[in-house]
PDB file of N, CA and C in Angstrom:
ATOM      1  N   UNK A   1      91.919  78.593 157.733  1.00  0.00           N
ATOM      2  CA  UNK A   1      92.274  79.914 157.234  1.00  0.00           C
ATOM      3  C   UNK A   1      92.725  79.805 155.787  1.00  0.00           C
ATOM      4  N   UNK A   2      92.190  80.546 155.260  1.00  0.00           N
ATOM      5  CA  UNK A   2      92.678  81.184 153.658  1.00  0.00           C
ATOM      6  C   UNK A   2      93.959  81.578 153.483  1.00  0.00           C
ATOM      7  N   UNK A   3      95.033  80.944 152.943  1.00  0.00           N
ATOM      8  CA  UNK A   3      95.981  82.047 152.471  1.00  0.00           C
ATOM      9  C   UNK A   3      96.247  83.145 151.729  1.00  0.00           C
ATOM     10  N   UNK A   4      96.397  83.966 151.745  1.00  0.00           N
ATOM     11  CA  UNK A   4      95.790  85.270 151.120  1.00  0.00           C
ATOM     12  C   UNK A   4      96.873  85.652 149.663  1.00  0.00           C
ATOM     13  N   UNK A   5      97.646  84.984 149.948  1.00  0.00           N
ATOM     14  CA  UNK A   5      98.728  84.825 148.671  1.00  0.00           C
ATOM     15  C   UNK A   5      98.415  84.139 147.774  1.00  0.00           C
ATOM     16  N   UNK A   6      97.584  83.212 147.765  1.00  0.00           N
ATOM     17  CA  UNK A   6      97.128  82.721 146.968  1.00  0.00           C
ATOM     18  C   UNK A   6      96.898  83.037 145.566  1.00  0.00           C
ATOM     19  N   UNK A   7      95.371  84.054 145.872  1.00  0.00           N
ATOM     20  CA  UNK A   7      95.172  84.915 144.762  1.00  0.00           C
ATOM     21  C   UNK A   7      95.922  85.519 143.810  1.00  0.00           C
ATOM     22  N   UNK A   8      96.905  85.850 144.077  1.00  0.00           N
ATOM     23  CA  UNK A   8      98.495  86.729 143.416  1.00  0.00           C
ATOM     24  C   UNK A   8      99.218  85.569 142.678  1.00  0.00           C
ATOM     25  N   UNK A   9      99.562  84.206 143.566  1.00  0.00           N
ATOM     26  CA  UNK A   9     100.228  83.764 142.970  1.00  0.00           C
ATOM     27  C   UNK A   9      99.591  82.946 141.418  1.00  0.00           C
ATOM     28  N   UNK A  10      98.042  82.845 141.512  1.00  0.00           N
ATOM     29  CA  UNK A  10      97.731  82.306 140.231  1.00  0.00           C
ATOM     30  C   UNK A  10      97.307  83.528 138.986  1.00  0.00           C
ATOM     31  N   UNK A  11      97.079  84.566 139.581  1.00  0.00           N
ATOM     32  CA  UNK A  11      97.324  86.031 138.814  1.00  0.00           C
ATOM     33  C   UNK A  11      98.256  85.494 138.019  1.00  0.00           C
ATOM     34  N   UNK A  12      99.377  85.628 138.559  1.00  0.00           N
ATOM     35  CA  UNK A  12     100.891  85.726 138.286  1.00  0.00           C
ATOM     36  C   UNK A  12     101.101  84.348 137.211  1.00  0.00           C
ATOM     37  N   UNK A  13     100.400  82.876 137.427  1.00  0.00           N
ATOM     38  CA  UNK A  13     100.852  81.799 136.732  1.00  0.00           C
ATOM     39  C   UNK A  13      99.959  82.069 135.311  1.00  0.00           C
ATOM     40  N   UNK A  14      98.415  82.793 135.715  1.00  0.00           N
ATOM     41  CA  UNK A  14      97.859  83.298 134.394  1.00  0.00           C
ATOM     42  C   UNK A  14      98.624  83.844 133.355  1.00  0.00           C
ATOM     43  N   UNK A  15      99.246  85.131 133.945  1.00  0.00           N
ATOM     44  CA  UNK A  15      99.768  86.477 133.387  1.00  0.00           C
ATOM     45  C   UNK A  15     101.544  85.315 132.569  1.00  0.00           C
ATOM     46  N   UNK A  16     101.657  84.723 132.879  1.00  0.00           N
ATOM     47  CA  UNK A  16     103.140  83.824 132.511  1.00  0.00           C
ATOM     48  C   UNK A  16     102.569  83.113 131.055  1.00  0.00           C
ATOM     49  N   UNK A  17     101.567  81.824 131.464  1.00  0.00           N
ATOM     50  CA  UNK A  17     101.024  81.043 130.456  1.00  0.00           C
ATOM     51  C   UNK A  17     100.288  82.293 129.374  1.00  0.00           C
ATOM     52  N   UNK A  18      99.697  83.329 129.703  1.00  0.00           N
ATOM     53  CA  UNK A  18      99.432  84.625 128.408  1.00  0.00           C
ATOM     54  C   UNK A  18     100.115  84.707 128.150  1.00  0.00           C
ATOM     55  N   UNK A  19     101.790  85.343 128.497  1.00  0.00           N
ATOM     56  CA  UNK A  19     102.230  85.839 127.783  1.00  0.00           C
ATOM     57  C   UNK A  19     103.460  84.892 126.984  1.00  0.00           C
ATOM     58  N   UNK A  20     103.357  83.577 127.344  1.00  0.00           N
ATOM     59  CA  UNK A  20     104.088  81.920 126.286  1.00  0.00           C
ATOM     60  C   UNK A  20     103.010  82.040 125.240  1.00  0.00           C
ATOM     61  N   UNK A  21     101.717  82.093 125.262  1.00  0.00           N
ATOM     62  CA  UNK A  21     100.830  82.199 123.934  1.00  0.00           C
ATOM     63  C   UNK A  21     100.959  83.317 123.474  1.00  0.00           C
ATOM     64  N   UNK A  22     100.854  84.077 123.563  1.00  0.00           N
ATOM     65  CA  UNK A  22     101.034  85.326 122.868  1.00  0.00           C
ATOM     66  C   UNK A  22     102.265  85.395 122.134  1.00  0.00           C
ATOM     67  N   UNK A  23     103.089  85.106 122.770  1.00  0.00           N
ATOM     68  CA  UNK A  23     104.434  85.265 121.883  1.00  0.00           C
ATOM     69  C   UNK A  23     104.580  83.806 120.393  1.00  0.00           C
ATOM     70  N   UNK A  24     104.283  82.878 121.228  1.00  0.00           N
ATOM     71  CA  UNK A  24     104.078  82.093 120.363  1.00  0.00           C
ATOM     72  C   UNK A  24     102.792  82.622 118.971  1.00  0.00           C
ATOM     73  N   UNK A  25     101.682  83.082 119.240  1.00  0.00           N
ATOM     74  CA  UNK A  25     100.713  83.500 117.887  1.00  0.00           C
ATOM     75  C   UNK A  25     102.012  84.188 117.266  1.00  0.00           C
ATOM     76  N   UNK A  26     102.211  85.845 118.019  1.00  0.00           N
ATOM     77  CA  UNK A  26     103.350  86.165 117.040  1.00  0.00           C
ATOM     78  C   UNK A  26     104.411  85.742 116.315  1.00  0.00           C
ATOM     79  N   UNK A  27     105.233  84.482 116.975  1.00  0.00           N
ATOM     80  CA  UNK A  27     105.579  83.810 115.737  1.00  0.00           C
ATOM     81  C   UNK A  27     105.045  83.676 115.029  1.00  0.00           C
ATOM     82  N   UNK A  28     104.022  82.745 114.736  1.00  0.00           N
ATOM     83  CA  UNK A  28     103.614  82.766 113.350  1.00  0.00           C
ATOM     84  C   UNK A  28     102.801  83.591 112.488  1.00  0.00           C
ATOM     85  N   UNK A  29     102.745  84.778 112.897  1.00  0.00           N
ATOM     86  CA  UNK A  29     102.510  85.756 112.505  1.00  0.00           C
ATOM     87  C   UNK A  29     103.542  86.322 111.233  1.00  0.00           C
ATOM     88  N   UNK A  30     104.868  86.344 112.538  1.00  0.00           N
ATOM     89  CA  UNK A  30     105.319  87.049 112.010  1.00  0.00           C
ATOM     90  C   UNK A  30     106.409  86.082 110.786  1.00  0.00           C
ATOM     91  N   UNK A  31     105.781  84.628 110.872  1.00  0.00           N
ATOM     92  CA  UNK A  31     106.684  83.653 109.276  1.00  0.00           C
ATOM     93  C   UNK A  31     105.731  83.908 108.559  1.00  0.00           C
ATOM     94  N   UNK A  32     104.565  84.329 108.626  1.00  0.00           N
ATOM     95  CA  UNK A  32     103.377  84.601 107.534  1.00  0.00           C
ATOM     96  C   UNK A  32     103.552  85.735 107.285  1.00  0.00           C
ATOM     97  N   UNK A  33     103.770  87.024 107.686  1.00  0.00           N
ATOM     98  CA  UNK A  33     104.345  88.165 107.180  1.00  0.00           C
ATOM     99  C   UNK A  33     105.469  87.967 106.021  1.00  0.00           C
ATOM    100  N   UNK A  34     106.476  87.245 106.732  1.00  0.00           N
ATOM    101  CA  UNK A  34     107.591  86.893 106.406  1.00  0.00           C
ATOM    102  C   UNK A  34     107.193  86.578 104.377  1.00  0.00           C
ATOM    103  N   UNK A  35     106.797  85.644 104.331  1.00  0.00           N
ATOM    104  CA  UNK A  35     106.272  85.155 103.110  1.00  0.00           C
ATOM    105  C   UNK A  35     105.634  85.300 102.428  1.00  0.00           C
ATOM    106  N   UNK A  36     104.501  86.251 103.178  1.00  0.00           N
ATOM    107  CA  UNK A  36     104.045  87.681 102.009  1.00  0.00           C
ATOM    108  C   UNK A  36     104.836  88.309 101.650  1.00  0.00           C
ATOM    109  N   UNK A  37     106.078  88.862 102.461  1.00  0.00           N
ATOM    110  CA  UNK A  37     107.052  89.767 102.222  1.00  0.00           C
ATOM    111  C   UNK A  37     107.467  89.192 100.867  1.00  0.00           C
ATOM    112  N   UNK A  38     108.363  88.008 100.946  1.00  0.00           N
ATOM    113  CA  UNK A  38     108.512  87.187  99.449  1.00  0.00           C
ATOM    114  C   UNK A  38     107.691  86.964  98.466  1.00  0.00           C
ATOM    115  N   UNK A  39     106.040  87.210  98.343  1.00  0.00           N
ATOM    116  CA  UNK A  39     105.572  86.710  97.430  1.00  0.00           C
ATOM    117  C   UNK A  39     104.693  85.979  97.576  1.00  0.00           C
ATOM    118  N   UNK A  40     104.946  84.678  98.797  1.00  0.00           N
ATOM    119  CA  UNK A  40     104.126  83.766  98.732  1.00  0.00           C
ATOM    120  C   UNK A  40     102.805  83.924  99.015  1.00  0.00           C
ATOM    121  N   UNK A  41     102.136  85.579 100.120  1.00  0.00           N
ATOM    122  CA  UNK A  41     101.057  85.403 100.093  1.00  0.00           C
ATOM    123  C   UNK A  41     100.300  85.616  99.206  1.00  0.00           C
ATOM    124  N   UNK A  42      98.757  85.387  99.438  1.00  0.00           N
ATOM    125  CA  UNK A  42      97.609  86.108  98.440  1.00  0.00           C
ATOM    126  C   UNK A  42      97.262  87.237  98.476  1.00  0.00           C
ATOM    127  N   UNK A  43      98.004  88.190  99.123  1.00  0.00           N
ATOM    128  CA  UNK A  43      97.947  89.788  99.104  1.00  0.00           C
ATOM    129  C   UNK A  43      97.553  90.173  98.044  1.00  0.00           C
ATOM    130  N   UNK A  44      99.352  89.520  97.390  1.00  0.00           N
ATOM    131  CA  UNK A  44      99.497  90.398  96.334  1.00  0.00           C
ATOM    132  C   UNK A  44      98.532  90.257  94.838  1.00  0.00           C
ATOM    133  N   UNK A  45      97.857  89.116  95.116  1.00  0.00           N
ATOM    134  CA  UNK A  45      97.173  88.393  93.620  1.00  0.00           C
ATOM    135  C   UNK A  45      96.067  89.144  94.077  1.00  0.00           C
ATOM    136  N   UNK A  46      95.395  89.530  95.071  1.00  0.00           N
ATOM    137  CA  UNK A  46      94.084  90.490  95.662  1.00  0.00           C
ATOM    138  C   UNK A  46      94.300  91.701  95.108  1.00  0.00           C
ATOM    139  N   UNK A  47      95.696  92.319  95.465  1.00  0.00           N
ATOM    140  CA  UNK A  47      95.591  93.832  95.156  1.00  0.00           C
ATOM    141  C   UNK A  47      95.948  93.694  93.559  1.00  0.00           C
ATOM    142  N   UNK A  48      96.405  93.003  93.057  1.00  0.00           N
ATOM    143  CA  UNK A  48      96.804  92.701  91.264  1.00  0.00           C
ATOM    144  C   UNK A  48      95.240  93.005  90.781  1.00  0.00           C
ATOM    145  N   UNK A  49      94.078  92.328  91.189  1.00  0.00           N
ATOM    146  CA  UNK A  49      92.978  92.469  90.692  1.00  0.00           C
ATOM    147  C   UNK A  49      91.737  93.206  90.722  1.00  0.00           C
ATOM    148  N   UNK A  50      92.468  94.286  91.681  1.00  0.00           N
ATOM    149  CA  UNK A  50      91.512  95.099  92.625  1.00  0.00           C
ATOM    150  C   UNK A  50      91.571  96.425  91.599  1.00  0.00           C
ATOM    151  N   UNK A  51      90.096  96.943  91.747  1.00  0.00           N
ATOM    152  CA  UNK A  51      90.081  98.238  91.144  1.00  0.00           C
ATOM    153  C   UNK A  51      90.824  99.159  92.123  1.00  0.00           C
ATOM    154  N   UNK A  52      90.975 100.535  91.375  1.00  0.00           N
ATOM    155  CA  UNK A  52      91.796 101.646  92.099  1.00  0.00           C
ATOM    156  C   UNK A  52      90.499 102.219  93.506  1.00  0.00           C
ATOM    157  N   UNK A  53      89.739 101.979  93.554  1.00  0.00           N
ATOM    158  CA  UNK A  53      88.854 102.357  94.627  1.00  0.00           C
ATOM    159  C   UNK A  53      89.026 101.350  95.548  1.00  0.00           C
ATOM    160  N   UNK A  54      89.052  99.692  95.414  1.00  0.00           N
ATOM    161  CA  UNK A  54      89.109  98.867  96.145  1.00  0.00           C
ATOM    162  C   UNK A  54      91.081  98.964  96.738  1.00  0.00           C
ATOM    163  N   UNK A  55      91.532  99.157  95.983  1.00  0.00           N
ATOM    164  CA  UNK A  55      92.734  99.484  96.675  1.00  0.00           C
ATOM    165  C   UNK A  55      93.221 100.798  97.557  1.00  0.00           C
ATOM    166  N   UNK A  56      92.364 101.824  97.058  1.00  0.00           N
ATOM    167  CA  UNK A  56      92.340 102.685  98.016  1.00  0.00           C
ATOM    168  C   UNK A  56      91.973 102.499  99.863  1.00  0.00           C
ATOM    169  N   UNK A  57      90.545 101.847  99.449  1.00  0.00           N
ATOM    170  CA  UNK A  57      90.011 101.293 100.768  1.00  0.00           C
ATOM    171  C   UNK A  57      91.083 100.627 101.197  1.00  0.00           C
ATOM    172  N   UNK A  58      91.838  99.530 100.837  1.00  0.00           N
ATOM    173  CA  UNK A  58      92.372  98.142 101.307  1.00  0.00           C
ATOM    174  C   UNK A  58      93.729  99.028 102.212  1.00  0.00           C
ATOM    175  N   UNK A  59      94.388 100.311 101.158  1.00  0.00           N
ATOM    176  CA  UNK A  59      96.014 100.915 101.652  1.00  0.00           C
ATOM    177  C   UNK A  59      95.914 102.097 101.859  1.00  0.00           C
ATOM    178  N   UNK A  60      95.120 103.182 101.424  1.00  0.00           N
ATOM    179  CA  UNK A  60      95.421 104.268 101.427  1.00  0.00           C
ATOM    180  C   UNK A  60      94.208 105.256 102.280  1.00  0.00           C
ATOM    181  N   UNK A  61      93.244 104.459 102.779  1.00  0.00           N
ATOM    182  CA  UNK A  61      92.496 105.306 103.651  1.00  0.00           C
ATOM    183  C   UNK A  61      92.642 105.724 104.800  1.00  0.00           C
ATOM    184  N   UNK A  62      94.018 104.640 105.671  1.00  0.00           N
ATOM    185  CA  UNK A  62      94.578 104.952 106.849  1.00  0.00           C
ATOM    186  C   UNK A  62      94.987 106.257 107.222  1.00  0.00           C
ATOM    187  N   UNK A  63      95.869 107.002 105.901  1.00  0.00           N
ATOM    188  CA  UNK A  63      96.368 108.245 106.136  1.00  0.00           C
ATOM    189  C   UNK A  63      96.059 109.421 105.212  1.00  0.00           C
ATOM    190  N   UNK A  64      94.706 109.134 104.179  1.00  0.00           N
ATOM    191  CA  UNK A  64      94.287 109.888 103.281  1.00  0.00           C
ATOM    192  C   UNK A  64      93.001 110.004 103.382  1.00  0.00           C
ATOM    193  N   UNK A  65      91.957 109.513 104.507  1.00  0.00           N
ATOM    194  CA  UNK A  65      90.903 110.184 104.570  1.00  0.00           C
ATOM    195  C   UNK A  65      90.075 108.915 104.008  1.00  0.00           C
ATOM    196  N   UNK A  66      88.856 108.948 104.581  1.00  0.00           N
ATOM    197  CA  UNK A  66      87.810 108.156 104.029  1.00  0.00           C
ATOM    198  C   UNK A  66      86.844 108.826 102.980  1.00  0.00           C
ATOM    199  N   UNK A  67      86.878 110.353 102.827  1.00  0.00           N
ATOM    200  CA  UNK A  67      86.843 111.232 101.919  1.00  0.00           C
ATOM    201  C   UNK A  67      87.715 112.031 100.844  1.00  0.00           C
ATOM    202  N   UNK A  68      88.967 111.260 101.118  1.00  0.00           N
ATOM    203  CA  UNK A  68      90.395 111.552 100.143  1.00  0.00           C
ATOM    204  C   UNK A  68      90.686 113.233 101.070  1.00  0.00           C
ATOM    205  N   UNK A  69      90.183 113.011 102.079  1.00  0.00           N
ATOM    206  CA  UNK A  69      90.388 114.785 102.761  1.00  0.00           C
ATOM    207  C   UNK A  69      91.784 114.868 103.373  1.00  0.00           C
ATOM    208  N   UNK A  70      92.652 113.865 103.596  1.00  0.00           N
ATOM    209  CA  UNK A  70      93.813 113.756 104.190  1.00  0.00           C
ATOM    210  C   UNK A  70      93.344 113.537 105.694  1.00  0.00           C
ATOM    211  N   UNK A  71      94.702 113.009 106.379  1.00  0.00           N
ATOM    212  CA  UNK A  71      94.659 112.895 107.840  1.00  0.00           C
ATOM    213  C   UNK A  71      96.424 112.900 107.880  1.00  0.00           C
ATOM    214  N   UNK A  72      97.006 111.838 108.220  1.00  0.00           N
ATOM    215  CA  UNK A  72      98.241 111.707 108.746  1.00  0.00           C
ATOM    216  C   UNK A  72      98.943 112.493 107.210  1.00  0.00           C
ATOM    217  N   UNK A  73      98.678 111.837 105.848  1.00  0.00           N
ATOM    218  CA  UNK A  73      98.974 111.729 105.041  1.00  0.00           C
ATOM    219  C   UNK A  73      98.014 113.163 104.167  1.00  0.00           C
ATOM    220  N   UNK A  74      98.595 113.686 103.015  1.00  0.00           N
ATOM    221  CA  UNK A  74      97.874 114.919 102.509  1.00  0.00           C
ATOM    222  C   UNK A  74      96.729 114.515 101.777  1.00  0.00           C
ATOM    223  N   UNK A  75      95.767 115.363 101.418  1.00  0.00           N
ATOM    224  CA  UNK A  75      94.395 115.403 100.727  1.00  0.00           C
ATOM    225  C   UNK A  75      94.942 115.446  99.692  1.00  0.00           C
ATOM    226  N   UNK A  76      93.947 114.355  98.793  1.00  0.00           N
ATOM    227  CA  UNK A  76      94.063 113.374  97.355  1.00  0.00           C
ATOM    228  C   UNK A  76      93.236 114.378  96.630  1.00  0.00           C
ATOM    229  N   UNK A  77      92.419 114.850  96.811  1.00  0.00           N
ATOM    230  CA  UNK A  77      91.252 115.488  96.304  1.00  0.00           C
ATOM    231  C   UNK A  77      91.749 117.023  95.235  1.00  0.00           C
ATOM    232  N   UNK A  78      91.941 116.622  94.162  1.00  0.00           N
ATOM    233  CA  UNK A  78      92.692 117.912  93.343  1.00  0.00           C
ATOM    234  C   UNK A  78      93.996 117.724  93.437  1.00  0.00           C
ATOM    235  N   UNK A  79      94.822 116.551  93.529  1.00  0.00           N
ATOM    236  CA  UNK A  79      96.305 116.288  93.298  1.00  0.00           C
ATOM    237  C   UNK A  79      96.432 116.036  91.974  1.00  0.00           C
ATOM    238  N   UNK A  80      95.608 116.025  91.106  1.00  0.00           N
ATOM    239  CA  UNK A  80      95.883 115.945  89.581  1.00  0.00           C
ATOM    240  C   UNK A  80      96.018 117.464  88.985  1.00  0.00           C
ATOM    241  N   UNK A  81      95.995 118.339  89.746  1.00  0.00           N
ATOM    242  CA  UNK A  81      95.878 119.797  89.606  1.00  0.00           C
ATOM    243  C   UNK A  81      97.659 120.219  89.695  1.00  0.00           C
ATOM    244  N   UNK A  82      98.177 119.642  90.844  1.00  0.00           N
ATOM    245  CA  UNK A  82      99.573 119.348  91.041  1.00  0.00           C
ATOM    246  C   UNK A  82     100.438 119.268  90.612  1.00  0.00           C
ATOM    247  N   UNK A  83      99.947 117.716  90.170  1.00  0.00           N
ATOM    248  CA  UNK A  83     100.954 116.529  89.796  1.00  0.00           C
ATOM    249  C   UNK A  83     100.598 115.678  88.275  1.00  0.00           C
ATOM    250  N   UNK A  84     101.309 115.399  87.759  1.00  0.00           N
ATOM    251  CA  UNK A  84     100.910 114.609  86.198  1.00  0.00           C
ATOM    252  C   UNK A  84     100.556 113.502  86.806  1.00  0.00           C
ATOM    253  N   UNK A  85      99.781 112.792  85.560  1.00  0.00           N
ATOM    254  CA  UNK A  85      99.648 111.222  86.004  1.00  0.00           C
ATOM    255  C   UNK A  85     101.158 110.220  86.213  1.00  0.00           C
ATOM    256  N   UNK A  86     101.831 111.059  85.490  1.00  0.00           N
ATOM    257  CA  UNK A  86     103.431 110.084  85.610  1.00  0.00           C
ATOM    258  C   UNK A  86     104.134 110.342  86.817  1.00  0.00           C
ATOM    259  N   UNK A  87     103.957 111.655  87.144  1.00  0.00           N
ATOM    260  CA  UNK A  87     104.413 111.894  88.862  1.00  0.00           C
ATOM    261  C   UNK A  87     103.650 110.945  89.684  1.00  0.00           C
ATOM    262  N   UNK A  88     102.137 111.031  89.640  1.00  0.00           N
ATOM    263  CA  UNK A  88     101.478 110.571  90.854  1.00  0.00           C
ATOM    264  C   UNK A  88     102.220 108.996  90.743  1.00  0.00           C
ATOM    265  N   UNK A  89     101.673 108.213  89.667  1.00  0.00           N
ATOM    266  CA  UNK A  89     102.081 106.754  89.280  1.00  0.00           C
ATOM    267  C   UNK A  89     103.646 106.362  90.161  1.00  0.00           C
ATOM    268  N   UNK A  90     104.304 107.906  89.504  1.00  0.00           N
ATOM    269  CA  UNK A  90     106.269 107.190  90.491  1.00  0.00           C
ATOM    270  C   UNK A  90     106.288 107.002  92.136  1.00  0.00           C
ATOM    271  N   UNK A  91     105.077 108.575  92.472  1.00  0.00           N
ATOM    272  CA  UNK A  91     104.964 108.506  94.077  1.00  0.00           C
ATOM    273  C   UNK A  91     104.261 106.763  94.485  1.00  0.00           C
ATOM    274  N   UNK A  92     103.235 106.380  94.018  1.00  0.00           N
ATOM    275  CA  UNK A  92     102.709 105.638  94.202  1.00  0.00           C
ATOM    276  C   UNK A  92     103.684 104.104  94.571  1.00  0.00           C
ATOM    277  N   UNK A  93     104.387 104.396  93.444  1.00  0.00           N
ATOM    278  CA  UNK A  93     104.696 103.199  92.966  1.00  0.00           C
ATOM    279  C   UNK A  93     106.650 103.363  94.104  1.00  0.00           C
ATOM    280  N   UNK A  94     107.257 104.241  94.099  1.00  0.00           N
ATOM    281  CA  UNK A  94     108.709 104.483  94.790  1.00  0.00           C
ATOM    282  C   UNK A  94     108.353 105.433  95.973  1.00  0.00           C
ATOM    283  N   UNK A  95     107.150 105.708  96.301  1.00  0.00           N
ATOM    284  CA  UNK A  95     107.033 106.665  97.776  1.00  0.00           C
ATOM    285  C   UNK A  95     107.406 108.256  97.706  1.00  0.00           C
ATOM    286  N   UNK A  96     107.265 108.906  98.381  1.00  0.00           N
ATOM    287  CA  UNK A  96     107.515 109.946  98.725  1.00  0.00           C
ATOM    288  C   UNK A  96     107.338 110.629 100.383  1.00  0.00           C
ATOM    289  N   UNK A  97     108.760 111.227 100.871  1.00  0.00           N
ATOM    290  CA  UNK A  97     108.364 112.027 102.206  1.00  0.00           C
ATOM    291  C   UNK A  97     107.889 110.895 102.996  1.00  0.00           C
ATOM    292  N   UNK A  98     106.724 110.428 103.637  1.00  0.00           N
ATOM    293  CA  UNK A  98     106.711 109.445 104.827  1.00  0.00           C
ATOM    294  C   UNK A  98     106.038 108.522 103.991  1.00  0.00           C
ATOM    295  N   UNK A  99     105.238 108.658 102.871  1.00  0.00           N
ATOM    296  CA  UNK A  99     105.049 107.236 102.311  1.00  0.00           C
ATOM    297  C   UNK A  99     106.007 106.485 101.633  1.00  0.00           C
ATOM    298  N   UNK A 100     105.666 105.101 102.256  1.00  0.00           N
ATOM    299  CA  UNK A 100     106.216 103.972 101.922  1.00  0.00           C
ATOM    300  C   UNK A 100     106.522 103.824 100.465  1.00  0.00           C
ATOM    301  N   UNK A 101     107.054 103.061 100.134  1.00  0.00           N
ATOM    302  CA  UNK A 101     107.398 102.779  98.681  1.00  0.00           C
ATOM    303  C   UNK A 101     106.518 101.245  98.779  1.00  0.00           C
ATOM    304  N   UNK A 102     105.922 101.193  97.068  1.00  0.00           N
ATOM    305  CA  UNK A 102     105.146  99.575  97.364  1.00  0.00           C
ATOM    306  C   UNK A 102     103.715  99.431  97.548  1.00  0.00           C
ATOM    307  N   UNK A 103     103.097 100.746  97.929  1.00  0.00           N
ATOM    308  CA  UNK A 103     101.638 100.691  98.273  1.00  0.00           C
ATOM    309  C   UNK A 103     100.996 100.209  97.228  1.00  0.00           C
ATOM    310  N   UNK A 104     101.067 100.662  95.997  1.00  0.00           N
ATOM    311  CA  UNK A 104     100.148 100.020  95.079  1.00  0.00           C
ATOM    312  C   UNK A 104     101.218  99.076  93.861  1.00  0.00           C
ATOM    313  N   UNK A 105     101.137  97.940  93.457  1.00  0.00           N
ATOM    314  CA  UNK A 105     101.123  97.475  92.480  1.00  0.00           C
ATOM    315  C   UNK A 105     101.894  98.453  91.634  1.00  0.00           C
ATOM    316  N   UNK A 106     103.157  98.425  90.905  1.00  0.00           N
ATOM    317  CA  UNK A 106     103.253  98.713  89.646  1.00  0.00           C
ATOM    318  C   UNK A 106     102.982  98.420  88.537  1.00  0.00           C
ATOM    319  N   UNK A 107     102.257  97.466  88.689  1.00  0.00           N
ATOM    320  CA  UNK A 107     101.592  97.155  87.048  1.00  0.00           C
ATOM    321  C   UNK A 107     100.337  97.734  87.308  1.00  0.00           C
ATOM    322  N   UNK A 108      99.420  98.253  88.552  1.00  0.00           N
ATOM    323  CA  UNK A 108      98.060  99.114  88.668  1.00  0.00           C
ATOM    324  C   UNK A 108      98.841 100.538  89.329  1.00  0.00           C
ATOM    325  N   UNK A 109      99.811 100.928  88.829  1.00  0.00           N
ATOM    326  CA  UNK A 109      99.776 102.276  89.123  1.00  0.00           C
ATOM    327  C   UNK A 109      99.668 103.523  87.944  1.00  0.00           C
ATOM    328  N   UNK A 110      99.699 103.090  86.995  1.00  0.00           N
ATOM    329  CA  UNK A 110      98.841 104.247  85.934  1.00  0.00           C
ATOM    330  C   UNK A 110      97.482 104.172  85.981  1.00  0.00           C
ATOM    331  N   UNK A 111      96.713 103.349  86.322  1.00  0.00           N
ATOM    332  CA  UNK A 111      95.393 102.901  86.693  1.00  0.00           C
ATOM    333  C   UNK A 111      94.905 103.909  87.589  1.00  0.00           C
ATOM    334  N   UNK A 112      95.679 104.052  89.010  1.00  0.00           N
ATOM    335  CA  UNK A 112      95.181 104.300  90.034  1.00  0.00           C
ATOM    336  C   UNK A 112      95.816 106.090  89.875  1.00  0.00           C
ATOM    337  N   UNK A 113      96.692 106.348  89.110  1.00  0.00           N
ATOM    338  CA  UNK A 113      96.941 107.569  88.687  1.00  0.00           C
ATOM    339  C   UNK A 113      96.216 108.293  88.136  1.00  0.00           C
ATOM    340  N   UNK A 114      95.364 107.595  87.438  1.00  0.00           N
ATOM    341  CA  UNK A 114      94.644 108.458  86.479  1.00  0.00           C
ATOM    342  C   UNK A 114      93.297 108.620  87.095  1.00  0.00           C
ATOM    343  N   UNK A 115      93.022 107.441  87.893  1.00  0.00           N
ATOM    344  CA  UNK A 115      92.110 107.701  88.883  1.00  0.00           C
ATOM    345  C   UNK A 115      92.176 109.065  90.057  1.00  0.00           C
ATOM    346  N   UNK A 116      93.239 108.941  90.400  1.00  0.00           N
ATOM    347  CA  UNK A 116      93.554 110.012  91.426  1.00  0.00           C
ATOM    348  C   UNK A 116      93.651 111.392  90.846  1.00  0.00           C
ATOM    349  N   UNK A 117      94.316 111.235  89.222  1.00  0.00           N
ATOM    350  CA  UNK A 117      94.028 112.808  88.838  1.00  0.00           C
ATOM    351  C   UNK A 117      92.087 113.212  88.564  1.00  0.00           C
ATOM    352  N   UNK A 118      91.570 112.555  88.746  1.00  0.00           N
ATOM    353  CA  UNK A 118      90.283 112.637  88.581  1.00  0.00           C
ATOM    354  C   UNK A 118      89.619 113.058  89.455  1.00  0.00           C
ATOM    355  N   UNK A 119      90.284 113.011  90.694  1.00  0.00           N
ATOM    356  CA  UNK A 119      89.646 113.438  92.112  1.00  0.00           C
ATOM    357  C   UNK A 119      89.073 115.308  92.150  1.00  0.00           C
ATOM    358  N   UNK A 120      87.963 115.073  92.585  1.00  0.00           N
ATOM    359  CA  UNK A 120      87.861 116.772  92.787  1.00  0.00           C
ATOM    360  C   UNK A 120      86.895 116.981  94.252  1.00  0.00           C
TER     361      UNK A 120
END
């Protein structure tokens, strides 16, 4: 005869050893976060060299549309109608309302300002 517990109990030794790896990837996940946070990753030397379109794609399409039409975040499209290039550049660069502060580079945020007042 089969014991019928069986089945359950190696379910169960699976579902244990997943979830010791899993936690373990996230560690080091989350010391590699960690050290982008500081600097050390290559994020930041990527987005330093990236045009204002390639940084759009990379940060700002999540909540602004793959057409600048808005989604979570408001439609880009005629915010130079708005806003000066020195406004957009401060939002960019210190956040506003639910965006983050940090999204783009302050040394590419008159760049990507003047880009964005261009939008129509």
């Amino acid at each position: 005869m089969k014991n019928p517990v069986m089945p359950y109990i190696l379910i169960f030794a699976f579902g244990i050893v997943a979830m010791f790896l899993i936690s373990f990837k996230g560690l080091g996940d989350a010391e590699q976060l960690a050290a982008e946070r500081e600097g050390g990753g290559q994020k930041t030397e990527e987005t330093a060299a990236a045009s204002p379109e390639e940084i759009y794609q990379k940060s700002c399409i999540g909540c602004h549309g793959d057409q600048y039409q808005g989604a979570v975040g408001p439609a880009l499209k005629g915010v130079g109608d708005h806003l000066s290039q020195e406004e957009i550049a401060n939002v960019l660069v210190n956040g506003r309302g639910a965006m983050p502060p940090g999204m783009v580079p302050a040394d590419k945020a008159d760049e990507m300002a003047a880009w964005l007042s261009e939008l129509k």
